[in-house]
N, C-alpha and C. Protein backbone atom coordinates (compact mmCIF):
# COMPACT_ATOMS: atom_id res chain seq x y z
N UNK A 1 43.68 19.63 -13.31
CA UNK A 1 42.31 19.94 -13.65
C UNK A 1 41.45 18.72 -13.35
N UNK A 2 40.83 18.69 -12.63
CA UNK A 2 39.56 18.10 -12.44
C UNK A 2 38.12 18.07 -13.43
N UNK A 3 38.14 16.94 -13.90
CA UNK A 3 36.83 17.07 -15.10
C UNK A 3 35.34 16.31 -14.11
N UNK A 4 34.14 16.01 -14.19
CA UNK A 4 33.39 15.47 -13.49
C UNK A 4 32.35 15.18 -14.60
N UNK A 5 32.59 13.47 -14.77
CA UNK A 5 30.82 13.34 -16.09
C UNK A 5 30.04 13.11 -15.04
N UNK A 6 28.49 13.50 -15.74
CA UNK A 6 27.33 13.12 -15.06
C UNK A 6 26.83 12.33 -15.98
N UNK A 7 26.50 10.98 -15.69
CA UNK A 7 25.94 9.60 -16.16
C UNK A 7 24.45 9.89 -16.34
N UNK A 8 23.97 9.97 -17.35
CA UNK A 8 22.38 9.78 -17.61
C UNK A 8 22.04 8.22 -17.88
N UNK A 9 21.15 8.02 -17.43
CA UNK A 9 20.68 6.30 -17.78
C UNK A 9 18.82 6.70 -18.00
N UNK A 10 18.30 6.42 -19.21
CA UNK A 10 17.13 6.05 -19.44
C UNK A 10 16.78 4.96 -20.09
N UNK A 11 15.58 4.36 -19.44
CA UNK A 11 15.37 2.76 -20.07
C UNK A 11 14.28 3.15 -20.53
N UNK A 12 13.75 2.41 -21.73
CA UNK A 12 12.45 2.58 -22.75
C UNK A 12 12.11 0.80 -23.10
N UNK A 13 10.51 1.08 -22.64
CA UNK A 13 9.71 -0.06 -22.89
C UNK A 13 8.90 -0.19 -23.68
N UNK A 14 8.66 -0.88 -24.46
CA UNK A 14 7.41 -0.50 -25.37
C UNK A 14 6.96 -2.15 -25.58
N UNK A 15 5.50 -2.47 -25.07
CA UNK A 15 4.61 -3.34 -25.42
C UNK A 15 3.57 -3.19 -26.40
N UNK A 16 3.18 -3.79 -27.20
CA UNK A 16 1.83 -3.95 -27.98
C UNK A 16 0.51 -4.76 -27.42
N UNK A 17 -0.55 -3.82 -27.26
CA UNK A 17 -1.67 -4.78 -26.18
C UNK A 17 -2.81 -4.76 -27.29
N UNK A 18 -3.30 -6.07 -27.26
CA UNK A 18 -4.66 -5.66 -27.94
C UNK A 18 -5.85 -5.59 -26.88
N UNK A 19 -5.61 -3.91 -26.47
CA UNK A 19 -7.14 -3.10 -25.93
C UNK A 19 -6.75 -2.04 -26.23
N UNK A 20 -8.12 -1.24 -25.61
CA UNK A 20 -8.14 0.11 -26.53
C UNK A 20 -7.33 1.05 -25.13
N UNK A 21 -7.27 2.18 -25.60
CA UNK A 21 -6.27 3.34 -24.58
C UNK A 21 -6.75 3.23 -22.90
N UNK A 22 -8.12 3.05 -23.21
CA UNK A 22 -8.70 3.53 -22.00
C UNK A 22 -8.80 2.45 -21.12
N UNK A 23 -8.61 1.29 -21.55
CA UNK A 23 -8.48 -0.01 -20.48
C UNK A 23 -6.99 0.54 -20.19
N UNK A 24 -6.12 0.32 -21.33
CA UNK A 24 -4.85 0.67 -20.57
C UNK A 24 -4.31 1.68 -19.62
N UNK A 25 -5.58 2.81 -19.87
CA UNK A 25 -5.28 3.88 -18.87
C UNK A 25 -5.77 3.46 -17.39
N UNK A 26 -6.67 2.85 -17.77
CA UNK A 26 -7.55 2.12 -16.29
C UNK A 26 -6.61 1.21 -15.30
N UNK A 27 -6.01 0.14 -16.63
CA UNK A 27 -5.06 -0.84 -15.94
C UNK A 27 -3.56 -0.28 -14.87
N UNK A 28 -3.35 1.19 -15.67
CA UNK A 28 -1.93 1.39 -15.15
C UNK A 28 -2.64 2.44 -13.59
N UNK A 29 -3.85 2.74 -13.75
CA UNK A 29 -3.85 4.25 -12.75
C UNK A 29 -5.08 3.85 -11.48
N UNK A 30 -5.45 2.75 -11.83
CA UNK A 30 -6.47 2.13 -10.75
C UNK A 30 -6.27 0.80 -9.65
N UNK A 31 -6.37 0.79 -8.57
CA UNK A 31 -5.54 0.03 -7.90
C UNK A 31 -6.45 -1.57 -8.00
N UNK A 32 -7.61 -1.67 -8.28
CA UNK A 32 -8.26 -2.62 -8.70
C UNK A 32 -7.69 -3.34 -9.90
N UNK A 33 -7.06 -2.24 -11.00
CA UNK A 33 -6.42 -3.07 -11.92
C UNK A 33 -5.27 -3.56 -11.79
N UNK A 34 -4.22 -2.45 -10.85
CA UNK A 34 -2.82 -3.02 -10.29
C UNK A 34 -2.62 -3.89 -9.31
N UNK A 35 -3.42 -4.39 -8.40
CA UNK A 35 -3.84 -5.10 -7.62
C UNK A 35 -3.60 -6.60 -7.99
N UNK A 36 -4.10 -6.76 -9.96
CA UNK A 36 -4.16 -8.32 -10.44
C UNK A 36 -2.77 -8.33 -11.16
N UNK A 37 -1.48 -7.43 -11.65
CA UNK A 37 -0.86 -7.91 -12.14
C UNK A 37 0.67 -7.53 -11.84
N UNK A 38 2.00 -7.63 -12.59
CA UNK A 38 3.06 -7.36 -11.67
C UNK A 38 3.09 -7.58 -10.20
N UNK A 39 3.52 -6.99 -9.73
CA UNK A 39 3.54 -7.16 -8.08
C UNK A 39 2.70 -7.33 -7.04
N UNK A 40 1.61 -6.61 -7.80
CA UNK A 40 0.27 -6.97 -7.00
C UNK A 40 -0.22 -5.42 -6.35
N UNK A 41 0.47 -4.35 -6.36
CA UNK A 41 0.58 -3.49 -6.04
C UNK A 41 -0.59 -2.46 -6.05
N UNK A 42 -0.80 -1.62 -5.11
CA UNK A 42 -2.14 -0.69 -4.78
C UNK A 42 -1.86 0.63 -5.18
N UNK A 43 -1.99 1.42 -6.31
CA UNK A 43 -1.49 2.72 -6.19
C UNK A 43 -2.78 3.38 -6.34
N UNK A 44 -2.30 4.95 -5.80
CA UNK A 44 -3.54 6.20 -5.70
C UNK A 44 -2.56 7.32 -6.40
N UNK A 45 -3.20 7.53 -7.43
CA UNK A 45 -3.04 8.73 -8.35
C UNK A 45 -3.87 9.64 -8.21
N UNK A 46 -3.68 10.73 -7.22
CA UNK A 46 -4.38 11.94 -7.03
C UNK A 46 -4.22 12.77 -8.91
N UNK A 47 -4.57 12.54 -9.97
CA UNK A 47 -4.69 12.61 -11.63
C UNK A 47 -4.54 14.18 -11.94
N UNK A 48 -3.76 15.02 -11.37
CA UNK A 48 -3.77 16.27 -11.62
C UNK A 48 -2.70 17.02 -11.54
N UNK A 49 -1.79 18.10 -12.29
CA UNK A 49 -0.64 18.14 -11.65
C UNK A 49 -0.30 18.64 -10.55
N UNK A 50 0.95 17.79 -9.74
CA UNK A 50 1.16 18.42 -8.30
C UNK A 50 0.70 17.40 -7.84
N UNK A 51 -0.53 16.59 -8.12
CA UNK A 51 -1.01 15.40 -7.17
C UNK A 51 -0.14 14.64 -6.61
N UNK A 52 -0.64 13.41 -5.31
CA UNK A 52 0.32 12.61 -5.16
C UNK A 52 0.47 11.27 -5.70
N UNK A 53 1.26 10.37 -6.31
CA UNK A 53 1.55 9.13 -6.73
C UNK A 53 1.43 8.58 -5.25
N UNK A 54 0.77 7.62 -4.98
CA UNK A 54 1.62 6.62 -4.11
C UNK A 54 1.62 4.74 -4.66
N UNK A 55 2.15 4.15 -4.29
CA UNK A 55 2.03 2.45 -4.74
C UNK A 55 2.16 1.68 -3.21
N UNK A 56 1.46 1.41 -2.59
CA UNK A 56 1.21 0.06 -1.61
C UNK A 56 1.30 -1.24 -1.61
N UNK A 57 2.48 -1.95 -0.74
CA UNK A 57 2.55 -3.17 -0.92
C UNK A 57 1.37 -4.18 -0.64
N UNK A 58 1.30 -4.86 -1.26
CA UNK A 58 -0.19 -5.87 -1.02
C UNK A 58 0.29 -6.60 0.38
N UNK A 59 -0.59 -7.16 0.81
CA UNK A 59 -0.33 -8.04 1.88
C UNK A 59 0.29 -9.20 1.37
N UNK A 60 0.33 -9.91 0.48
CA UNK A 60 1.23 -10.84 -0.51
C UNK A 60 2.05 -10.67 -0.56
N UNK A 61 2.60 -9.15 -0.93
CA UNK A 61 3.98 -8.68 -1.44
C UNK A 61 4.67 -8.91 -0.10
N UNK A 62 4.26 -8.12 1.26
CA UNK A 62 4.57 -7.90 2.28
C UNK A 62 5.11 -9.59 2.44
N UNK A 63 4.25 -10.25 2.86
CA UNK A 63 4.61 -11.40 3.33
C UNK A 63 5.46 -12.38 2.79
N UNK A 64 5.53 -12.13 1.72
CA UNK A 64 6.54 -12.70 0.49
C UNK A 64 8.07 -12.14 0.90
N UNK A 65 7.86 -10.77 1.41
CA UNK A 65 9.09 -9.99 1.56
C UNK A 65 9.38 -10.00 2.49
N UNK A 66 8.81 -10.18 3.57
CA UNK A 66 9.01 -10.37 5.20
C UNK A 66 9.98 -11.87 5.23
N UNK A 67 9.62 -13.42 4.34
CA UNK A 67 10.01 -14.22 4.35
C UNK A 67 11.29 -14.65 4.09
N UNK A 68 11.35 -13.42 2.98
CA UNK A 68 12.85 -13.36 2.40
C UNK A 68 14.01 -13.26 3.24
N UNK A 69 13.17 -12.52 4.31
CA UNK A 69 14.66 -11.65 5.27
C UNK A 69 14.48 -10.07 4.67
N UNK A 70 13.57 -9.55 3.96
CA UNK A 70 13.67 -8.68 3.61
C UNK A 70 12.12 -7.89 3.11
N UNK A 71 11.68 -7.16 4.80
CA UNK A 71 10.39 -6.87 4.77
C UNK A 71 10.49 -5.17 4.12
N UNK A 72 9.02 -5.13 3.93
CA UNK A 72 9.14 -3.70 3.21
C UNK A 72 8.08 -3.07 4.11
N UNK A 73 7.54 -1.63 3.70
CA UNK A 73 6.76 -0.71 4.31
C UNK A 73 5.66 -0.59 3.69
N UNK A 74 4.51 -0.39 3.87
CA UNK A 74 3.26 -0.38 3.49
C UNK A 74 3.24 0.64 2.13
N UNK A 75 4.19 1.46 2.22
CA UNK A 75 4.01 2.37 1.04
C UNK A 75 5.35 2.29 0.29
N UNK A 76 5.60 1.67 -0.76
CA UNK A 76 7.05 1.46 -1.21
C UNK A 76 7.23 2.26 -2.85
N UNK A 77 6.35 3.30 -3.20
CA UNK A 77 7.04 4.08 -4.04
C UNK A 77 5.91 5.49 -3.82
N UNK A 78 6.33 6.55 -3.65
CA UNK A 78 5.69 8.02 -3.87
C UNK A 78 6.35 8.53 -4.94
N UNK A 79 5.38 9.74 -5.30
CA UNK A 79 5.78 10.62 -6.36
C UNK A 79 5.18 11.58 -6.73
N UNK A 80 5.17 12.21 -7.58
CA UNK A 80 4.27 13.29 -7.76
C UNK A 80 3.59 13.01 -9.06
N UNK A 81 2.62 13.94 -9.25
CA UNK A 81 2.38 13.82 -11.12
C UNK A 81 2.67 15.09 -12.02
N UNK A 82 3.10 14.83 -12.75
CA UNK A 82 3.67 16.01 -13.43
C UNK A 82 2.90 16.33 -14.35
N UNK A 83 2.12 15.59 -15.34
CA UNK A 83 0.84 15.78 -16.05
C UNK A 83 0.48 14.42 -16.44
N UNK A 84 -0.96 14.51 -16.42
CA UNK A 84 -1.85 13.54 -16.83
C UNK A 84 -2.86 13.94 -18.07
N UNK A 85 -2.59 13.52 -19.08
CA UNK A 85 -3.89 13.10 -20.30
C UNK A 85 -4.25 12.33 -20.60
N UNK A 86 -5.45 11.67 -20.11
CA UNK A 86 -5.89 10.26 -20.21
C UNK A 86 -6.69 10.46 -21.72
N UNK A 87 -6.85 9.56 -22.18
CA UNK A 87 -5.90 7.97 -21.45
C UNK A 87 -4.85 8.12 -22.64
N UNK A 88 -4.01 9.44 -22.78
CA UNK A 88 -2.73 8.91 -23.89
C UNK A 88 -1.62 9.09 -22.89
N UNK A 89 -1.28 10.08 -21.78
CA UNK A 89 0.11 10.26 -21.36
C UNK A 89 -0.01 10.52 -19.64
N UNK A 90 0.83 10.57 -18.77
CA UNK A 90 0.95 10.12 -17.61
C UNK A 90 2.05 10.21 -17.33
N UNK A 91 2.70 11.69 -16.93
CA UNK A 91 4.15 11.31 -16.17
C UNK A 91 4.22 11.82 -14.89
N UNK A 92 5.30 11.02 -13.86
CA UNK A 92 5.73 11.23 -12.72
C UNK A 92 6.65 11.62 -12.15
N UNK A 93 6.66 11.37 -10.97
CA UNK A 93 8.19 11.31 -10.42
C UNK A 93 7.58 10.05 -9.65
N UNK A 94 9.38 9.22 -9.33
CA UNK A 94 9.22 7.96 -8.98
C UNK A 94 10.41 7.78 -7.80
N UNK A 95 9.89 7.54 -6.49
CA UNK A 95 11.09 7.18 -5.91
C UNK A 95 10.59 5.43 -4.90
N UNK A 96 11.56 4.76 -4.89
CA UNK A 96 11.43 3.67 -4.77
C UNK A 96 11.46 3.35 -2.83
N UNK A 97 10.71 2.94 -2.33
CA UNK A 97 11.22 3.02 -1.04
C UNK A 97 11.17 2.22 -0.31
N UNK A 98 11.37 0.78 -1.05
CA UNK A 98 11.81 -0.39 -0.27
C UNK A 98 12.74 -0.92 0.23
N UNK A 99 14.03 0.35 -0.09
CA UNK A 99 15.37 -0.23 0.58
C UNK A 99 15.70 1.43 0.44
N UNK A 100 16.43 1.26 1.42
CA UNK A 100 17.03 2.92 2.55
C UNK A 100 17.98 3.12 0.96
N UNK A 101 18.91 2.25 0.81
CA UNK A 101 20.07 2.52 -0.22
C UNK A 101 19.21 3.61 -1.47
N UNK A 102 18.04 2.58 -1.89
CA UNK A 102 17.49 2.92 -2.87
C UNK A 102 16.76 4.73 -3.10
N UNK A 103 15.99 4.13 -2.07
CA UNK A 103 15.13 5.41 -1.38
C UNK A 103 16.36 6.95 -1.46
N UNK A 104 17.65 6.97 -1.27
CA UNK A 104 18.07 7.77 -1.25
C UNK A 104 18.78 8.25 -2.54
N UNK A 105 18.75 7.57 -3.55
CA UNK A 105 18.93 7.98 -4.67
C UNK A 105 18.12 9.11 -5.13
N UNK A 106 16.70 9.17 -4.76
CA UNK A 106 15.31 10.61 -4.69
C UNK A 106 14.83 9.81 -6.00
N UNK A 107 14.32 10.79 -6.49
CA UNK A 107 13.13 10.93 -7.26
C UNK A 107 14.01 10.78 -8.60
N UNK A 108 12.99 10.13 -9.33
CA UNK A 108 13.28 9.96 -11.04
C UNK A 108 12.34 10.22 -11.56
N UNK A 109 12.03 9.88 -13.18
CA UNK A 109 10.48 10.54 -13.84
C UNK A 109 10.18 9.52 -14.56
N UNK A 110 8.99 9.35 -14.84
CA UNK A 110 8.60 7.81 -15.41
C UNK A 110 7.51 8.76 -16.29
N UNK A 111 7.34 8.25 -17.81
CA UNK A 111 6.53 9.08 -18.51
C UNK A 111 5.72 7.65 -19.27
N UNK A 112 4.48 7.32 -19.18
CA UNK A 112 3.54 6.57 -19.80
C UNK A 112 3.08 7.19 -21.11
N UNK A 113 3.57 6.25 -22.28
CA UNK A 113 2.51 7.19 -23.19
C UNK A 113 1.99 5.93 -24.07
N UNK A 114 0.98 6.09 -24.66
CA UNK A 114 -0.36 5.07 -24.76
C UNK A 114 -1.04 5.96 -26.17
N UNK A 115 -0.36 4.74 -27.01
CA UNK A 115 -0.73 5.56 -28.87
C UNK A 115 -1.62 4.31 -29.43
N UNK A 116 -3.31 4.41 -29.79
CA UNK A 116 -3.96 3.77 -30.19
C UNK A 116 -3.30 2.88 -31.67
N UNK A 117 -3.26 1.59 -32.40
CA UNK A 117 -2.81 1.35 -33.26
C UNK A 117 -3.96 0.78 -34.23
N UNK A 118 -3.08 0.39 -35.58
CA UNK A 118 -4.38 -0.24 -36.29
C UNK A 118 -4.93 -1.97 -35.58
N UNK A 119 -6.14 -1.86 -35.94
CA UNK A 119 -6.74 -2.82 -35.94
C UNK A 119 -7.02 -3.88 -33.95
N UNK A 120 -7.07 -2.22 -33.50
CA UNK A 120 -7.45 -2.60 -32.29
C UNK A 120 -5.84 -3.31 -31.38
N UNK A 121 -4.88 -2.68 -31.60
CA UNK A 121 -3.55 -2.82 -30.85
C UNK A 121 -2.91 -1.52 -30.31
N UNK A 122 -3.06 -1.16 -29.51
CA UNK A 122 -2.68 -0.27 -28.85
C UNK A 122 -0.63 -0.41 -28.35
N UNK A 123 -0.27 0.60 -28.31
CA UNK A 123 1.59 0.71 -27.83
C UNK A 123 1.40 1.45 -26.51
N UNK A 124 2.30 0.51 -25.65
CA UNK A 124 2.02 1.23 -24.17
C UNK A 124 4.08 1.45 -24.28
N UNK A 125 4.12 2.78 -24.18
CA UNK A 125 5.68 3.01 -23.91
C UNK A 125 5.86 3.46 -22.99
N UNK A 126 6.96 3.04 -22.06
CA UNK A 126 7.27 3.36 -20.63
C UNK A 126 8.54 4.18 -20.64
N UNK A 127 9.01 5.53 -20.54
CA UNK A 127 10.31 5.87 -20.56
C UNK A 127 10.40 6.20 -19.20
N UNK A 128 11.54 5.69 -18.12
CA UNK A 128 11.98 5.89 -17.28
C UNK A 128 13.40 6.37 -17.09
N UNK A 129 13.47 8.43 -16.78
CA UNK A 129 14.59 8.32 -16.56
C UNK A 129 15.55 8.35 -15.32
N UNK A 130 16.53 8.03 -15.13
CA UNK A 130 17.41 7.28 -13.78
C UNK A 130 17.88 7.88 -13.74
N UNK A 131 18.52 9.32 -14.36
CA UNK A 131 20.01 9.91 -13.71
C UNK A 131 20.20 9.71 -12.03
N UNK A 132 21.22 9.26 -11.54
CA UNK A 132 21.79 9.32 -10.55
C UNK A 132 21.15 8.27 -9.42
N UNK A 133 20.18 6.98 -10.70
CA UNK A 133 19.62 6.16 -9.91
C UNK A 133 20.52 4.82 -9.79
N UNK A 134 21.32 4.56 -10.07
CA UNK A 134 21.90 3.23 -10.07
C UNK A 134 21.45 1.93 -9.24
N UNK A 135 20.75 2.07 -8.71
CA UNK A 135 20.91 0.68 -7.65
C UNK A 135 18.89 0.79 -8.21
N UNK A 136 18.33 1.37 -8.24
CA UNK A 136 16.87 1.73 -8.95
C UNK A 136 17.20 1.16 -10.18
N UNK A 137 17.84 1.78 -10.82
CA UNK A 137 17.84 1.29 -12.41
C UNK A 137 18.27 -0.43 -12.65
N UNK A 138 18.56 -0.59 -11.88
CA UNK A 138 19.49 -2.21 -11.81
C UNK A 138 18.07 -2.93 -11.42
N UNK A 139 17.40 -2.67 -10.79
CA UNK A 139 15.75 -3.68 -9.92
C UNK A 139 14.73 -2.80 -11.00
N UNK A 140 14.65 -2.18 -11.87
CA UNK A 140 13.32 -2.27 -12.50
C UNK A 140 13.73 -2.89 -13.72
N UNK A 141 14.90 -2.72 -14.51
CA UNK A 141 15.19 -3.54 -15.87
C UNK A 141 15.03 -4.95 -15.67
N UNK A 142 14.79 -5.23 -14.53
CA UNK A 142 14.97 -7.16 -13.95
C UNK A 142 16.47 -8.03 -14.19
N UNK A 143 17.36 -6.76 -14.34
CA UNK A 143 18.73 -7.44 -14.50
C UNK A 143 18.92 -8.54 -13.20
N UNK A 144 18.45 -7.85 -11.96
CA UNK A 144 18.68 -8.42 -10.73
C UNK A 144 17.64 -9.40 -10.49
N UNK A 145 16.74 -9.89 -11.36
CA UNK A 145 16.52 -11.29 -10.74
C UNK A 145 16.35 -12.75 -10.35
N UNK A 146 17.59 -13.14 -10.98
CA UNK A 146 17.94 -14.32 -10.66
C UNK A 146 18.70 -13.96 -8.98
N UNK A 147 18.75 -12.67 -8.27
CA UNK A 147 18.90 -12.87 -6.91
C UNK A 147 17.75 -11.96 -6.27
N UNK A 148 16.35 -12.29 -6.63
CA UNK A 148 15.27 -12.21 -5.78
C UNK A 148 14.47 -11.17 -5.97
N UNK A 149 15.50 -10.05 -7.01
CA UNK A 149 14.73 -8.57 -7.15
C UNK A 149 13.41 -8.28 -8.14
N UNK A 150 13.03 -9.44 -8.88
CA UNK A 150 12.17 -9.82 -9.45
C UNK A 150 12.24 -9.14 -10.87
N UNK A 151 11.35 -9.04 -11.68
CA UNK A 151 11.75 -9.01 -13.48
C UNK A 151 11.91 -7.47 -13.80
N UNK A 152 11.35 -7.05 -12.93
CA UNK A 152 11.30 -5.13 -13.21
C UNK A 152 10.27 -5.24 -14.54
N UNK A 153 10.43 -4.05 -15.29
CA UNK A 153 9.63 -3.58 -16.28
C UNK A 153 8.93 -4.85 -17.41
N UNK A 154 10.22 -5.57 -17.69
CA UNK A 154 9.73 -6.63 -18.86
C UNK A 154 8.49 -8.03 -18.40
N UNK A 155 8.75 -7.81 -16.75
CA UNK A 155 7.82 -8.28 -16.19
C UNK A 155 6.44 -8.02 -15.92
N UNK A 156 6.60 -6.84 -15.52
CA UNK A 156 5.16 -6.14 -15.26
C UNK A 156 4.49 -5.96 -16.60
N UNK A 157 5.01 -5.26 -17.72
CA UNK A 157 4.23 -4.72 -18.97
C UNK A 157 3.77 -6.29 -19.13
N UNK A 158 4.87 -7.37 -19.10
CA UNK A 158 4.23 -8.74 -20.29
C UNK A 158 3.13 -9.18 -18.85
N UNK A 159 2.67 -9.06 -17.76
CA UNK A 159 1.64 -9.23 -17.18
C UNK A 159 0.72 -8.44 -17.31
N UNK A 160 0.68 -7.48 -18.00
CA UNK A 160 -0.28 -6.21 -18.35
C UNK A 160 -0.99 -6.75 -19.91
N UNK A 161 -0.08 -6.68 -19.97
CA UNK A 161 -0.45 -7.55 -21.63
C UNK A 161 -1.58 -8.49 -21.41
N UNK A 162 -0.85 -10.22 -20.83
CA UNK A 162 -1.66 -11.14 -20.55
C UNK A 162 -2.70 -10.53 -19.96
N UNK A 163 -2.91 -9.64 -18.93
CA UNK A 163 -4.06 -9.56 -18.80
C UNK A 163 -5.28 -8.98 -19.18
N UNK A 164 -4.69 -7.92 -19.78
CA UNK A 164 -5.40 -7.25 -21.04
C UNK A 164 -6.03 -8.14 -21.60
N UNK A 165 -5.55 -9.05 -22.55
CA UNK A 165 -5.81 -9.80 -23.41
C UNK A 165 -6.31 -11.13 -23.32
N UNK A 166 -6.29 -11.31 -22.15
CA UNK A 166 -6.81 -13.12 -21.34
C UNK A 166 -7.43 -12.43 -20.63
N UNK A 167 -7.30 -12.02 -19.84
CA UNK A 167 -8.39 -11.52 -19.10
C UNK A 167 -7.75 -12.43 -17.56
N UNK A 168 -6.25 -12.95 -17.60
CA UNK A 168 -6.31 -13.74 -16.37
C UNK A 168 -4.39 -13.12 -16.65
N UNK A 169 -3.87 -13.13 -15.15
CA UNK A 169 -2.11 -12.78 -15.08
C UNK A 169 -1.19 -13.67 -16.27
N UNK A 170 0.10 -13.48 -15.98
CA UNK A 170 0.73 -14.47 -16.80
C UNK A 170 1.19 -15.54 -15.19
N UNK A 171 0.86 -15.24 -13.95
CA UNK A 171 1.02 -16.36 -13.06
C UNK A 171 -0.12 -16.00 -12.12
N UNK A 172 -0.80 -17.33 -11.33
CA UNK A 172 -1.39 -16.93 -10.07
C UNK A 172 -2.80 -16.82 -10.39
């Protein structure tokens, strides 16, 4: 007899920002705001369901990644949107497409949800789930970067934060 498990992997983030929902909705879905923090990254959220996700490497990113030995494509994650309620919730599909390996794992779902708190602190929770993403799930937790793959999630939110709240990145 042959048995077969299927591995679920979901990672959950949760930051505390002091701004209100709607900066944070601004910060995660406008490319002017993604532009200053994490990766540097350009995305277009067509905000409706069925729309398209896309995220664009900056010319920074590019050249940063070209240097490495390891250039990327102008568009390195698509997806769809599955529903949007601004500014509390925001989910997708997410596929990564800066490496062929990766890219072929498909699509995963990334769900934003954004719960006002007392005294002007807002909770930004990120649930991302991976079934059948392994080599994805390994580059957004930032397990992988002490070899180049950079901090993944704990990176980006705590630059979301700083900038929320300074009004300037946590580098640059």
């Amino acid at each position: 007899m042959t048995t077969s498990t299927q591995l679920t992997t979901t990672q959950v983030y949760r930051v505390y920002i002091r701004a209100t929902p709607e900066a944070i909705w601004e910060a995660i879905t406008k490319p002017e705001w993604t532009a200053r923090y994490g990766y540097g990254g350009l995305v277009d959220y067509d905000l409706r369901p069925g729309g398209a996700y896309v995220g664009r490497a900056s010319e920074e990113f590019k050249a940063a990644a070209a240097a490495g030995g390891n250039p990327v494509p102008d568009i390195v994650i698509d997806g769809e949107v599955l529903e949007a309620d601004p500014p509390r919730r925001l989910v997708t599909t997410f596929r990564m497409l800066m490496d062929p390996d990766i890219a072929a794992e498909g699509f995963t779902r990334v769900t934003h949800e954004i719960v006002p708190g007392a005294g002007g602190v807002t909770a930004l929770t990120v649930v991302h789930e991976l079934d059948g993403a392994p080599r994805l799930a390994a580059i957004i937790s930032g397990s992988l970067e002490s070899e180049g793959a950079g901090g993944g999630y704990p990176w980006i939110l705590s630059d979301l934060k700083s900038l929320l709240e300074t009004g300037a990145p946590m580098a640059g």
